[in-house]
Protein backbone atom coordinates (compact mmCIF):
# COMPACT_ATOMS: atom_id res chain seq x y z
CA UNK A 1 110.07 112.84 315.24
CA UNK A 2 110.97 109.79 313.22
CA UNK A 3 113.62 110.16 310.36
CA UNK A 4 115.54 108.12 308.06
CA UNK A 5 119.34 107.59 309.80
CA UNK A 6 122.40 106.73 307.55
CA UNK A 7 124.67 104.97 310.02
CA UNK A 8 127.12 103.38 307.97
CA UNK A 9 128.21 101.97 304.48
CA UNK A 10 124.43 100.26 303.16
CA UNK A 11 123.29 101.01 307.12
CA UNK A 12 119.75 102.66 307.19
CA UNK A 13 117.53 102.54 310.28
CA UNK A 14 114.21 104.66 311.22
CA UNK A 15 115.07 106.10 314.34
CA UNK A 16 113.43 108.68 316.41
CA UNK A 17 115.08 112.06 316.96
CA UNK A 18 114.62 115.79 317.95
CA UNK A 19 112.47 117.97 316.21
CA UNK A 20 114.34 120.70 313.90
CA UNK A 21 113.28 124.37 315.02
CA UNK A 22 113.36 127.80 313.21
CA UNK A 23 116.49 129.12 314.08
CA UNK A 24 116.16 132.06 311.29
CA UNK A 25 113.34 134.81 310.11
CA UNK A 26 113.54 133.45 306.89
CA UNK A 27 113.33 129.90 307.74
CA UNK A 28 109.70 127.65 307.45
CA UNK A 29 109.14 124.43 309.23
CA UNK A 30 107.21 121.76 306.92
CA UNK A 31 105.58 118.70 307.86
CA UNK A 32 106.66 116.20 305.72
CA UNK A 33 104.02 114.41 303.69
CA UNK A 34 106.35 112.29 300.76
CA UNK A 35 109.71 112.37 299.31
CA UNK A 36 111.48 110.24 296.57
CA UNK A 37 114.48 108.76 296.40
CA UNK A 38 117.70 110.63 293.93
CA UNK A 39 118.88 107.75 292.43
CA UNK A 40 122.09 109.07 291.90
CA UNK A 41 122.78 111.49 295.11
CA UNK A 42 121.47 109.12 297.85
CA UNK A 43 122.71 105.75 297.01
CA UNK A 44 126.61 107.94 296.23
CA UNK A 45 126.16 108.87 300.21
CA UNK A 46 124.73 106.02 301.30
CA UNK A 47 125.99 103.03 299.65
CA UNK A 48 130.13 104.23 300.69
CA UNK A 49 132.13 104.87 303.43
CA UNK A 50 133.11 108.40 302.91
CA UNK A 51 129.56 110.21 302.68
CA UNK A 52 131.56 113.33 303.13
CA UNK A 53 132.89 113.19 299.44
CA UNK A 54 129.77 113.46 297.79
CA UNK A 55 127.33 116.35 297.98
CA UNK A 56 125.82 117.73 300.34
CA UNK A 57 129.21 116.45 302.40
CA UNK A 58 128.12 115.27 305.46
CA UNK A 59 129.79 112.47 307.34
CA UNK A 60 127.55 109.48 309.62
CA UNK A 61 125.30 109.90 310.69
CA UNK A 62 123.14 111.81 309.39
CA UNK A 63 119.59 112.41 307.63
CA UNK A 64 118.77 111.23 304.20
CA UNK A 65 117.06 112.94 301.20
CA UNK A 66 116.76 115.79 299.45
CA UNK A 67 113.43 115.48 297.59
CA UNK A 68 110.29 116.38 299.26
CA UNK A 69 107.32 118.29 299.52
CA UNK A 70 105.25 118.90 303.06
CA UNK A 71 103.22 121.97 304.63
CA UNK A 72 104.18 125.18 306.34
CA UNK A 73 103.59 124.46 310.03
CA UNK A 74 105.75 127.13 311.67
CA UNK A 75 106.99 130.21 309.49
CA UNK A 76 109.60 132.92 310.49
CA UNK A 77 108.95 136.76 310.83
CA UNK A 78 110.57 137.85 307.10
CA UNK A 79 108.56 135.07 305.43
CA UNK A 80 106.32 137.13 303.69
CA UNK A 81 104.90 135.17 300.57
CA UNK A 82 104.24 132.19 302.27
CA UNK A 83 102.18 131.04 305.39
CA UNK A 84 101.60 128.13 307.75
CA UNK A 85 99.00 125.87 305.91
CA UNK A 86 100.74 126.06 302.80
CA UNK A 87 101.83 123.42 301.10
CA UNK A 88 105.65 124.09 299.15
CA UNK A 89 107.73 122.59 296.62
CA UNK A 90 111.39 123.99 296.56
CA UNK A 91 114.81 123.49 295.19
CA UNK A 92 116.84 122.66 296.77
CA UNK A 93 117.91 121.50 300.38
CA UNK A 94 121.16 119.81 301.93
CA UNK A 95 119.77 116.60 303.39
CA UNK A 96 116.82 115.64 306.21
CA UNK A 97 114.17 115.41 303.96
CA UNK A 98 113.54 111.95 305.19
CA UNK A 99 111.80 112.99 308.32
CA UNK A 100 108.01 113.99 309.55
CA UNK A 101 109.62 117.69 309.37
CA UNK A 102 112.27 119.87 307.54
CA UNK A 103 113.47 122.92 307.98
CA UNK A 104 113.70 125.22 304.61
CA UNK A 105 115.57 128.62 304.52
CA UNK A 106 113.73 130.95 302.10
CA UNK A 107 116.84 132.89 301.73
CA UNK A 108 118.95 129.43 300.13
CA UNK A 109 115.83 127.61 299.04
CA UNK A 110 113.82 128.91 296.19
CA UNK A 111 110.17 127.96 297.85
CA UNK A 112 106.98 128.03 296.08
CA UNK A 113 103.03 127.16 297.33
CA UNK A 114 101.49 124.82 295.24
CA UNK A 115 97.83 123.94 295.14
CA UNK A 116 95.98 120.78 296.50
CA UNK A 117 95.26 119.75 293.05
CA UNK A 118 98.96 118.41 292.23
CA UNK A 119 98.89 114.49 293.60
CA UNK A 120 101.35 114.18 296.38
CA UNK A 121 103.36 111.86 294.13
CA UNK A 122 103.85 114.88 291.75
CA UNK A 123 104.87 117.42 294.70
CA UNK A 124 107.44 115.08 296.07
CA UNK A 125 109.20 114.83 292.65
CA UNK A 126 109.30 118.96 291.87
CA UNK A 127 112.61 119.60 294.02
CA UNK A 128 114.39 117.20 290.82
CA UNK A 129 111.91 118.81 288.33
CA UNK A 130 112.77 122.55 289.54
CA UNK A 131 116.20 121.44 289.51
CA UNK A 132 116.14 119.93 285.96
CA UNK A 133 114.17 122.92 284.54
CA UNK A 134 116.45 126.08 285.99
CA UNK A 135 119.08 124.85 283.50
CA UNK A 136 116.78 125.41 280.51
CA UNK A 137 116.56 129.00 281.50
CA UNK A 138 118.84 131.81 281.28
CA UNK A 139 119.64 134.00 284.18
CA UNK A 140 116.83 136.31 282.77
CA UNK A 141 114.31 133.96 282.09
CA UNK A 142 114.81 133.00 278.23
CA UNK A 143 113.71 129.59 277.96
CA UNK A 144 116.23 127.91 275.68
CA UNK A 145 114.01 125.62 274.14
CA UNK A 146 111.48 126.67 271.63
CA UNK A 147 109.76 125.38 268.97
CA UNK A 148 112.61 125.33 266.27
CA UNK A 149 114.82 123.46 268.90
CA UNK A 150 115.66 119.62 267.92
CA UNK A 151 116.55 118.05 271.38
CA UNK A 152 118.71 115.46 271.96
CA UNK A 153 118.58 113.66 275.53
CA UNK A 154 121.10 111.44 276.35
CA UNK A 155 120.25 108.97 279.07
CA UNK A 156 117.14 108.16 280.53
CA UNK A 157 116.87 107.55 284.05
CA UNK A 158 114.41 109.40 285.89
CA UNK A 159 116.47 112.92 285.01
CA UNK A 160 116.39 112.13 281.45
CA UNK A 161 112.55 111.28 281.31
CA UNK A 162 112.07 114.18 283.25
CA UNK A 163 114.02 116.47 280.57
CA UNK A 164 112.04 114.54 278.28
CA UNK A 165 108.48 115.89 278.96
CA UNK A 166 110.04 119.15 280.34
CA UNK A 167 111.21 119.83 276.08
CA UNK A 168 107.99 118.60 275.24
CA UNK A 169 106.27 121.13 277.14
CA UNK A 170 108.54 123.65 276.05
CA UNK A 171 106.81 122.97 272.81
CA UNK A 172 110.60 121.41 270.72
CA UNK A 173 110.37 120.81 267.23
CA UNK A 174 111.33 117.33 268.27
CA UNK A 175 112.84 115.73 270.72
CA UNK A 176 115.09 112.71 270.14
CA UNK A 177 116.35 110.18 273.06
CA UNK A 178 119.37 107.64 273.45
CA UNK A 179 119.38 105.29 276.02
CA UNK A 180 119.35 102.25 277.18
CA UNK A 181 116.87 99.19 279.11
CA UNK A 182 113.08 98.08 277.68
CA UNK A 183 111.71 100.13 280.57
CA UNK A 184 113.23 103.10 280.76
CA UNK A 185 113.07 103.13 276.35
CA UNK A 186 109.72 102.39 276.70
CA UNK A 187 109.00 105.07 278.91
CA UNK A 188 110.26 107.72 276.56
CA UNK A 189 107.65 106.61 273.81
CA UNK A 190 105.14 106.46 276.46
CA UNK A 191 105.90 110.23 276.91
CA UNK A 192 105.67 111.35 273.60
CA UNK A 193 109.37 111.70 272.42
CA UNK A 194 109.52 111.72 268.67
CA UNK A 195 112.38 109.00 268.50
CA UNK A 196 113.89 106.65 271.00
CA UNK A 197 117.17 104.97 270.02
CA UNK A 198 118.60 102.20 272.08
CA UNK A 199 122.43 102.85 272.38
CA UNK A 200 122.94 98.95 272.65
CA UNK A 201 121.48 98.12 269.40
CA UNK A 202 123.91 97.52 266.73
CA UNK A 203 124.40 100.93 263.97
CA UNK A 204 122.98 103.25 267.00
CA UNK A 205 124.94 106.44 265.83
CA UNK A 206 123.60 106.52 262.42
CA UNK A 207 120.27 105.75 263.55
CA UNK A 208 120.61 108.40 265.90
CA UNK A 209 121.86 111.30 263.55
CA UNK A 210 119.05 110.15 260.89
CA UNK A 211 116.28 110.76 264.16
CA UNK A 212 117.84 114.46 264.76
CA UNK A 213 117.24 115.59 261.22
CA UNK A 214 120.28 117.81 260.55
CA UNK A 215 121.64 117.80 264.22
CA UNK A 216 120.17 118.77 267.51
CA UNK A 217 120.13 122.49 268.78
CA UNK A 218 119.98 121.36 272.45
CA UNK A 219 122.28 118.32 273.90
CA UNK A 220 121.22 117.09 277.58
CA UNK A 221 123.25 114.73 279.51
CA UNK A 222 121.48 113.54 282.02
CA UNK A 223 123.76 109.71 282.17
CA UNK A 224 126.38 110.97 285.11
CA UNK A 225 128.97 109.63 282.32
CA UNK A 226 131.34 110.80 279.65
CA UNK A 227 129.75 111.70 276.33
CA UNK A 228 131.33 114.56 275.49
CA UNK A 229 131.79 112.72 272.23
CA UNK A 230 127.80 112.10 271.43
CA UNK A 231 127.78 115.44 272.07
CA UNK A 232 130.63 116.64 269.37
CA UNK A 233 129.26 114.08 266.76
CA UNK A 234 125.48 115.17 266.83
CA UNK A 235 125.21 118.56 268.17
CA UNK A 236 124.51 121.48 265.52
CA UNK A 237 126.97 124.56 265.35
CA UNK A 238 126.11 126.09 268.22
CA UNK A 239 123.98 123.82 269.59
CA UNK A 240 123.56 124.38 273.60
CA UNK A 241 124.98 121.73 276.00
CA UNK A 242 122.67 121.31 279.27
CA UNK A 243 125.28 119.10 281.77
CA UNK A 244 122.57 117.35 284.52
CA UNK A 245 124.69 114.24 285.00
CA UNK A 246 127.32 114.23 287.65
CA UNK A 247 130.13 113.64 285.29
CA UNK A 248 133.37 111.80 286.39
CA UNK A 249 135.37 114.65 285.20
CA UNK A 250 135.76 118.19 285.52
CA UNK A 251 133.73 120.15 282.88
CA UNK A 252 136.84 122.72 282.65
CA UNK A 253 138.99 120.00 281.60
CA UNK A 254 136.70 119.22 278.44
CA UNK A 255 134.78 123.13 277.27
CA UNK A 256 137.90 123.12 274.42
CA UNK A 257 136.21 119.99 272.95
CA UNK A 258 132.80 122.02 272.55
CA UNK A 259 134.43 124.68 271.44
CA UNK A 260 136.22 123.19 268.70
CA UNK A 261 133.02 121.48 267.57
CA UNK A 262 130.92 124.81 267.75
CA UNK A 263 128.87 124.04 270.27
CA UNK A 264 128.35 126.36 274.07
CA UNK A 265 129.94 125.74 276.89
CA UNK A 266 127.31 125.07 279.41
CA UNK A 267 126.24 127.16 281.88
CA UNK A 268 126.31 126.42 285.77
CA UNK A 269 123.66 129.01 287.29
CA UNK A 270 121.38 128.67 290.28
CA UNK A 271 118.98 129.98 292.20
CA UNK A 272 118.70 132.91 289.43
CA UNK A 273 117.39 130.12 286.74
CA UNK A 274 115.36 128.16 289.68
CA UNK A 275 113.61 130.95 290.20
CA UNK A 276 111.94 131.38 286.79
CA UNK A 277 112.11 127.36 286.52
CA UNK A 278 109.83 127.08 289.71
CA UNK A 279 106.95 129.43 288.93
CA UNK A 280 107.12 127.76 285.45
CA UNK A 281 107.04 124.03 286.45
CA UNK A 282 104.21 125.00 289.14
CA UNK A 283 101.97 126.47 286.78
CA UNK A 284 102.61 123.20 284.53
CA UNK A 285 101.93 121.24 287.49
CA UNK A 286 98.72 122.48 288.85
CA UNK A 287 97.26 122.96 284.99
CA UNK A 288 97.81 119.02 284.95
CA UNK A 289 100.56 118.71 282.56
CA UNK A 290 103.72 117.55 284.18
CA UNK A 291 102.62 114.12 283.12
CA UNK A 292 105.37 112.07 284.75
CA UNK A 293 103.06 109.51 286.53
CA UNK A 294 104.78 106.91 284.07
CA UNK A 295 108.03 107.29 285.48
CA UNK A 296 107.19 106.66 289.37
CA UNK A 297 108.30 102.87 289.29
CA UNK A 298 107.45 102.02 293.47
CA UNK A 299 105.55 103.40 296.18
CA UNK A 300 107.45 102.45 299.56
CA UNK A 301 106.42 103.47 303.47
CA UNK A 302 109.49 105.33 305.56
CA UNK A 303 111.02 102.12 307.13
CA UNK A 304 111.84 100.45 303.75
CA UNK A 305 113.65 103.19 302.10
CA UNK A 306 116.60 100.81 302.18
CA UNK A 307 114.83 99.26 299.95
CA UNK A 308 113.79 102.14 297.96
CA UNK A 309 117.71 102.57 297.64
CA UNK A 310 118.75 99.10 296.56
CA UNK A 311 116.19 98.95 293.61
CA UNK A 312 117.39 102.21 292.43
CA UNK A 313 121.60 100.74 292.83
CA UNK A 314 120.79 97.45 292.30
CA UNK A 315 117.86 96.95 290.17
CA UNK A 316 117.74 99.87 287.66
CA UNK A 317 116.45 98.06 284.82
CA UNK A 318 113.10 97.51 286.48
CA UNK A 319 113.34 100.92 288.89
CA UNK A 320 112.57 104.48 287.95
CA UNK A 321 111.20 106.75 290.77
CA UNK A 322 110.70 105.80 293.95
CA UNK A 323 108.04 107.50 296.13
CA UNK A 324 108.50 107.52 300.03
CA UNK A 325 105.48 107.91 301.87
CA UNK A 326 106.34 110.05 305.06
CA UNK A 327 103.53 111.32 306.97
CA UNK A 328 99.65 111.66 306.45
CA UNK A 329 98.64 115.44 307.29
């Protein structure tokens, strides 16, 4: 099968290799159909030379992406809720999406079918939707946001338009964003935030606290920097912190800052939360109401995902989401 090969530092070739096989009962082998580019996770493994310090930790070579969707092809004999001719979304996967097939454990993947009716574009994006959604659930499937929640979103790359829509859907009393770049602030309108403040214009914070009305009940980081501060400053007593962004310090180091504000520590779950997140986001999904066309910024074949990854590192004011078309089925 062809896949996409990280060889080295900014090193990316197409490359034909062997075909993954079930190895498990609870493993299904998809055919790939598209995948998009994490903006954040790929370019941290491949634009480096240590690959192995970043998640999922593997060293060159190896196979990139994470994000995909495909159909069953091959299932094993404990996969009982799903068959071959299915087509999946899932959260999550180490790696290898980036090939005509992948190989999905159902016992460390949280797998769901999703109907035809969901454009391929949409499919390929769930595994970061899933994975945005489980941490607006509780380990027994409270959805944190409601409709008294004010909801502040801090950052808006792909993530934070995702989280965007996602509180939207989860029917917030308002939602309020902070970012930066005419795209990716223009975006956020075009979603249907109530408020969009640009973080480089000059009296941002005030403008900011005025758009949350009193504070905001829900805080989501989705920048991958430090703004534990934003946070303190415009987060409500008791107000929840969601943490998406990969932060460059250790959230242990920096809970007695929330607590002495009033605000909840966040919490780190899993596959408990992905599990109510993914039957949640599929039913969204196939009722037509994801709505996150807007933020898919390029369409790309297989052999230019390079590309794919230097718009996304080196062109982020004019990239959002990047769609990579793997296979036709």
């Amino acid at each position: 099968m062809i896949a996409a090969i990280v060889k080295g530092n900014c090193l990316v070739e197409i490359a034909e290799i062997a075909e993954p096989s079930i190895a498990k009962p609870t493993e299904i082998k998809i055919r790939v159909i598209s995948g998009a580019i994490c903006n954040t996770t790929d370019n941290k493994i491949y634009a480096t030379d240590h690959p192995e310090k970043n998640w999922p930790f593997k060293s060159f070579p190896f196979v990139l992406g994470h994000e995909c969707s495909g159909v069953i092809v091959e299932a094993g004999e404990e996969v009982n809720e799903l068959k071959v001719g299915d087509r999946v979304v899932y959260w999550t996967v180490e790696g290898g999406a980036f090939a005509e097939y992948l190989i999905l454990d159902t016992a460390d993947s949280t797998v769901s079918k999703i109907n035809d009716a969901v454009e391929d574009d949409t499919a390929a994006m769930m595994e970061m939707v899933i994975g945005s959604a489980r941490l607006l659930f509780s380990a027994n499937g409270e959805q944190y946001i409601n409709q008294d929640s004010t909801v502040l979103v801090i950052g808006l790359g792909p993530a934070g338009l995702i989280y965007t829509r996602l509180a939207l859907l989860m029917n917030a009393r308002r939602v309020v964003c902070a970012g930066r770049g005419e795209l990716r602030i223009n975006t956020a309108k075009s979603l249907g935030a109530d408020a969009v403040i640009d973080v480089n214009a000059e009296g941002y914070l005030d403008h900011l606290h005025e758009s949350l009305e009193g504070g905001a009940d829900i805080i989501i980081d989705a920048t991958g920097g430090d703004v534990v501060s934003l946070m303190t400053a415009m987060g409500k007593k008791g107000a929840r912190v969601i943490p998406y962004g990969i932060t460059p310090f250790d959230w242990n180091d920096r809970l007695s800052e929330l607590t002495k504000a009033g605000l909840l520590s966040p919490d780190f779950s899993g596959h408990e939360t992905a599990r109510h997140a993914i039957r949640w986001c599929v039913e969204k999904a196939e009722a037509g109401l994801l709505g996150l066309s807007s933020i898919i910024s390029h369409r790309l074949p297989l052999d230019q995902v390079g590309r794919g990854l230097d718009l996304c590192r080196l062109e982020k004011d004019k990239t959002l989401k990047v769609i990579i078309q793997i296979s036709e089925f």
